[in-house]
Protein backbone atom coordinates (compact mmCIF):
# COMPACT_ATOMS: atom_id res chain seq x y z
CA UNK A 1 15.59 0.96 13.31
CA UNK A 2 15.98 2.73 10.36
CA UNK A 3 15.26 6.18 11.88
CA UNK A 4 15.75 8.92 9.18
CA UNK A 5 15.56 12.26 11.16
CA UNK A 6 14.24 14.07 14.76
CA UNK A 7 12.47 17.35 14.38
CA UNK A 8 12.84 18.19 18.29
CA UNK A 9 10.43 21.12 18.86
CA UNK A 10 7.21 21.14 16.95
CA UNK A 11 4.12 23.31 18.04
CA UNK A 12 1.91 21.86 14.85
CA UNK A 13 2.28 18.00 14.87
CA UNK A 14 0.39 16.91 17.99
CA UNK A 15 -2.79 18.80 18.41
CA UNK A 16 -2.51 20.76 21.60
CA UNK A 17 0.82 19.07 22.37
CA UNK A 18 4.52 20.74 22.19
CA UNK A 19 5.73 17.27 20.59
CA UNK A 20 9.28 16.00 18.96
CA UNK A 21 8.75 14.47 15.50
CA UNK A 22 10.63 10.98 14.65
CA UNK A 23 10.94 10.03 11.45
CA UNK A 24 11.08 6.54 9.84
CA UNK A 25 12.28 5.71 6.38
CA UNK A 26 10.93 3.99 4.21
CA UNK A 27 7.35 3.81 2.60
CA UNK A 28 5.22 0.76 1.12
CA UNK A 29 3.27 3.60 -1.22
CA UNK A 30 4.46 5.58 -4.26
CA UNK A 31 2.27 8.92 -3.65
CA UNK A 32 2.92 11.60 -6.69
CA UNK A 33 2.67 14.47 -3.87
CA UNK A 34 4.28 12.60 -0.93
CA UNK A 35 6.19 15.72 0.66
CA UNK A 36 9.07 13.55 2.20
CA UNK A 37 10.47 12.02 -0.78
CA UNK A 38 13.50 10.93 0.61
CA UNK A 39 12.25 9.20 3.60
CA UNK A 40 9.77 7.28 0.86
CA UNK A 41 12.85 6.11 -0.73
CA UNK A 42 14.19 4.89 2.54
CA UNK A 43 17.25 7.44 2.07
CA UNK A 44 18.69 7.86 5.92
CA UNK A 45 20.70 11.00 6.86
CA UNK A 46 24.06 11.67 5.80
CA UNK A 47 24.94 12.82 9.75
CA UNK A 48 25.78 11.15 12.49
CA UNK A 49 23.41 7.33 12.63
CA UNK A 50 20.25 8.00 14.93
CA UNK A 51 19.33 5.16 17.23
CA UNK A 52 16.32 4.34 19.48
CA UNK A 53 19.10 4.61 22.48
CA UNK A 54 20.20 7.75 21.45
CA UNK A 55 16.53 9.65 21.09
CA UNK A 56 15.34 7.98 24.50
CA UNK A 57 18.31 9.71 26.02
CA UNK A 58 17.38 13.43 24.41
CA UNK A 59 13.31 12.59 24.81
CA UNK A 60 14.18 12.05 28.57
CA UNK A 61 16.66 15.07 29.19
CA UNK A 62 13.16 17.06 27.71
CA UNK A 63 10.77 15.97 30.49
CA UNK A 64 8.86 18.84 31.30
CA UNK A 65 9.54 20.77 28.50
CA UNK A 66 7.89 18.26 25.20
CA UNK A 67 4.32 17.22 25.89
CA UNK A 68 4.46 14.59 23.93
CA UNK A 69 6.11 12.47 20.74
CA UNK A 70 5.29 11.98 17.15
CA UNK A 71 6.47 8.85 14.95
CA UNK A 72 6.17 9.96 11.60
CA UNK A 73 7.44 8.26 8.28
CA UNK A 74 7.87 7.28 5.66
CA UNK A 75 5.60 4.49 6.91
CA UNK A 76 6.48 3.74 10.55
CA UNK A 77 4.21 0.45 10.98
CA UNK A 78 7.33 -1.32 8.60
CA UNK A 79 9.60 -1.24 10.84
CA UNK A 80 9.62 -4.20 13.10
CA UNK A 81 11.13 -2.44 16.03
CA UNK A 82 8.22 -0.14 16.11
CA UNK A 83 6.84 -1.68 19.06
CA UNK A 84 9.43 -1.92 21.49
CA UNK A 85 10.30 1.53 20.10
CA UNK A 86 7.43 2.76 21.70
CA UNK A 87 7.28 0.30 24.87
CA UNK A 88 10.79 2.56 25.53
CA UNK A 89 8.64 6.36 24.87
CA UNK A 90 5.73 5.13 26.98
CA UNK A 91 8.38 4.12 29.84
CA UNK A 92 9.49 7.84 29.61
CA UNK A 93 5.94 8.98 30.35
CA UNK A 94 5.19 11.23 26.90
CA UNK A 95 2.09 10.35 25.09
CA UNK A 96 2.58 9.08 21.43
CA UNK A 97 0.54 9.82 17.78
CA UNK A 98 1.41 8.14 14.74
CA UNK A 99 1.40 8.86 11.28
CA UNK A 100 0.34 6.01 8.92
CA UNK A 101 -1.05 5.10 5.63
CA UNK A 102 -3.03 2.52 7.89
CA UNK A 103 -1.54 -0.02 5.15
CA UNK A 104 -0.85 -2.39 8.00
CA UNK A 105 -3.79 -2.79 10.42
CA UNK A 106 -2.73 -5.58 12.68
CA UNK A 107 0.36 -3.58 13.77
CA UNK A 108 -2.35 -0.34 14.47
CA UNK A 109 -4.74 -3.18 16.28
CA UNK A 110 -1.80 -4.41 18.51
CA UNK A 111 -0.51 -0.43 19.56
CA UNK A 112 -3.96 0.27 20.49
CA UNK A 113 -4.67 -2.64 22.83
CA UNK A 114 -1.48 -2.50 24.35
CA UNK A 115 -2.18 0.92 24.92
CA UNK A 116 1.02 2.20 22.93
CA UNK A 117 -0.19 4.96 21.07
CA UNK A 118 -2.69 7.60 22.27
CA UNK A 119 -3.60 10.02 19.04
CA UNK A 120 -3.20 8.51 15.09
CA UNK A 121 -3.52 9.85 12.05
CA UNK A 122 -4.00 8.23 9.23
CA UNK A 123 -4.02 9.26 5.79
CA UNK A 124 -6.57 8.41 3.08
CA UNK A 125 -4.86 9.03 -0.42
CA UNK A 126 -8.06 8.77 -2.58
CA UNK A 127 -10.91 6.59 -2.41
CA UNK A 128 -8.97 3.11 -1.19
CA UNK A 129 -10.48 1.34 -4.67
CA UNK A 130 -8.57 3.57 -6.12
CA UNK A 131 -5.43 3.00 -4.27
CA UNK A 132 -4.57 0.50 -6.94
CA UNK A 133 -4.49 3.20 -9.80
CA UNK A 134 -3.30 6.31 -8.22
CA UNK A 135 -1.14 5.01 -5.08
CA UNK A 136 0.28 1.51 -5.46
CA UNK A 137 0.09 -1.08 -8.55
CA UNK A 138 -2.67 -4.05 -7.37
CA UNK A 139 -3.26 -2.37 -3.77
CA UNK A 140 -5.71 -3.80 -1.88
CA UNK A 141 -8.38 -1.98 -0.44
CA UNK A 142 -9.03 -4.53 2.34
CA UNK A 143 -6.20 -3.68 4.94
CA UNK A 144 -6.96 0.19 4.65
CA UNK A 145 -10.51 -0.62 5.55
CA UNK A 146 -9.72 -2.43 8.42
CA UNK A 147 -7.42 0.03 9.81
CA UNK A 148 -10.34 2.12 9.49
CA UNK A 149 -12.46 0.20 11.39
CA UNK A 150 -9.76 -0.06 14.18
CA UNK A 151 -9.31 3.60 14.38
CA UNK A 152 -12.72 4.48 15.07
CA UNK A 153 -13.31 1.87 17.52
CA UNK A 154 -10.70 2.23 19.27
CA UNK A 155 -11.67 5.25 22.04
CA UNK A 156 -7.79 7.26 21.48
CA UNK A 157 -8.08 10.40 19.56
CA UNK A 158 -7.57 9.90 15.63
CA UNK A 159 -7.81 12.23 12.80
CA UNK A 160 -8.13 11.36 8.95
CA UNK A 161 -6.35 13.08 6.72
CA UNK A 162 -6.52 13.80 2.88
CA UNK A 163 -4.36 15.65 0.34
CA UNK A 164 -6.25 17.12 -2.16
CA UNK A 165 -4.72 17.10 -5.80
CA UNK A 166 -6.11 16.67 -8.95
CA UNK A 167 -7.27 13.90 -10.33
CA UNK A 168 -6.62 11.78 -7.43
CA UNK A 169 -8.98 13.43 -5.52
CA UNK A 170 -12.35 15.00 -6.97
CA UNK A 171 -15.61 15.74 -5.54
CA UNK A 172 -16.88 12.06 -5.78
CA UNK A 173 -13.38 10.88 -4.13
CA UNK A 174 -14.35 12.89 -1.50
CA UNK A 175 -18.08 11.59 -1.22
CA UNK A 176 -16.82 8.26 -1.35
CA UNK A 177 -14.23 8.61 1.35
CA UNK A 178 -17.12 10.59 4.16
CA UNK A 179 -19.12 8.05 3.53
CA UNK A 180 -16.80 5.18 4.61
CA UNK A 181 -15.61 7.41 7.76
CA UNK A 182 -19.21 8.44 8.43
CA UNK A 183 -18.93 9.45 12.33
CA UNK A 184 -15.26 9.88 12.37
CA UNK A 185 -14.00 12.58 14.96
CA UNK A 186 -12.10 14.80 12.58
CA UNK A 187 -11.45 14.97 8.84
CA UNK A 188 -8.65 17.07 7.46
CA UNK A 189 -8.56 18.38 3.88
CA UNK A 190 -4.78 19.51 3.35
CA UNK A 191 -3.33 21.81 0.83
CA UNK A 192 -0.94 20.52 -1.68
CA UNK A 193 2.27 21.66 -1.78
CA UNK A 194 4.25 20.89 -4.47
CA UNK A 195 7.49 21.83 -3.47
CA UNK A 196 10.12 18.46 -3.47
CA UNK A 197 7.66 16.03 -3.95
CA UNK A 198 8.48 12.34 -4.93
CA UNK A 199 7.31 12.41 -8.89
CA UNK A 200 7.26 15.93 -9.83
CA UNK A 201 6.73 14.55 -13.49
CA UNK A 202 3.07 13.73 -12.40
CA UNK A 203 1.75 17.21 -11.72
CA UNK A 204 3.48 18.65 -15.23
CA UNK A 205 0.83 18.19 -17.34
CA UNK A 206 -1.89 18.30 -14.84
CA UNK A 207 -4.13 20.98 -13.34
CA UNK A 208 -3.43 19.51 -9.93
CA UNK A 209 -4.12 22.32 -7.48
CA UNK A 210 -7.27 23.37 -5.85
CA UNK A 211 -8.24 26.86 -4.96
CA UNK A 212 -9.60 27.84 -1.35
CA UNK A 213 -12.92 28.26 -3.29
CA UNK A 214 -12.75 24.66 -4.29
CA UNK A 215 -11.02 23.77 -0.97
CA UNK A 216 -14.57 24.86 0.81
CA UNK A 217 -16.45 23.16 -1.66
CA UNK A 218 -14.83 19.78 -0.93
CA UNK A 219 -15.41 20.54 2.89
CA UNK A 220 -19.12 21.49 1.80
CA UNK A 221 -19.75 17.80 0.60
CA UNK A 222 -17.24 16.48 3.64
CA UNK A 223 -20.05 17.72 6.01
CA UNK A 224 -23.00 16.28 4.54
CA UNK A 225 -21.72 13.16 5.98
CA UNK A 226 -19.27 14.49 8.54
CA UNK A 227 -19.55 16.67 12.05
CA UNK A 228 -15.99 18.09 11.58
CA UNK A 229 -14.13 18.77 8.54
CA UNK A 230 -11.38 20.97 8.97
CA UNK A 231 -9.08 22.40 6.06
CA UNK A 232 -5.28 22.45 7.05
């Protein structure tokens, strides 16, 4: 596995949860804003290799003290190992989330039913016809919808999650996007921050930031459609 760096205490990542925070490199997506730039590029960590053997081992010296674990990315559903990854987490007893562009539904079908991962969040970058202009050249809109669909049926806890910068995301975007999750459990709104993103040349000409003021207003239209819209 191309694992690309542990985070071992987190109070933030898994609601409710003291969690450790694995992260995959290596992303399908070319997000302006993405705040893990490195892992995008599928850089790995100049220190000592991390293994699936090697975090088992630390995950289980830190029964009772973690509540849980958190694959992160990069994208994690890319890595074929992913599975048996967490077949190895579950044996340990901690609950998992994942983080995922939801760019590959059949691998977020197959850790549902097998009962592999027990929170997800997934992020929607924009309005997914839009994906193709703002995200990834010729994206197709289909697999995000299905992973979608998959989410909310599934019974786990999910959240969805959107970063709002300008243009990508306007008022519209975010009409477009309750409407398509209309029922969803949670929808997160999340600050931009632009600090080491992965094309900083994006935001130079562009009024990309939103204000609280406009933060609310986005969760104003949010709830017309959804029960609970949250900003982070």
């Amino acid at each position: 596995m191309r694992i690309g760096g542990l985070q071992k205490n987190s109070l933030i990542d898994y609601p409710g949860k003291i969690s450790s925070v694995i992260f995959l490199s290596g992303c399908n997506f070319d997000c302006p804003y993405c705040h893990n730039p490195d892992l995008a590029k599928g850089c790995l960590p100049h220190t000592a290799e991390l293994n699936p053997p090697d975090i088992c081992r630390f995950l289980k010296h830190r029964r009772g003290f973690l509540d849980g674990v958190v694959i992160s990315g990069g994208e994690p559903t890319l890595d074929d190992n992913l599975v048996d990854f967490c077949v190895s987490i579950k044996q340990l007893g901690y609950p998992i989330k994942l983080d995922t562009n939801g760019s590959r539904p059949r691998i977020i079908k197959q850790l549902i039913d097998d009962g592999l991962i027990d929170y997800i969040a997934m992020d929607l970058k924009t309005d997914p016809i839009l994906y193709a202009s703002y995200i990834k050249p010729n994206c197709n809109p289909d697999p995000i919808l299905n992973s979608i669909r998959h989410i909310m049926q599934s019974g786990i806890d999910y959240e969805f999650r959107t970063t709002c910068v300008k243009p990508i995301i306007t008022p519209q975007t975010i009409e477009n996007i309750t409407l398509i999750i209309q029922g969803a459990r949670l929808y997160v709104l999340q600050r931009f921050n632009q600090h080491q993103v992965l094309h900083p040349e994006f935001f130079r000409n562009n009024n990309y930031a939103y204000s609280d003021e406009e933060l609310m207003q986005l969760k104003g239209i949010a709830e017309q459609s959804l029960a609970n819209c949250i900003i982070r």
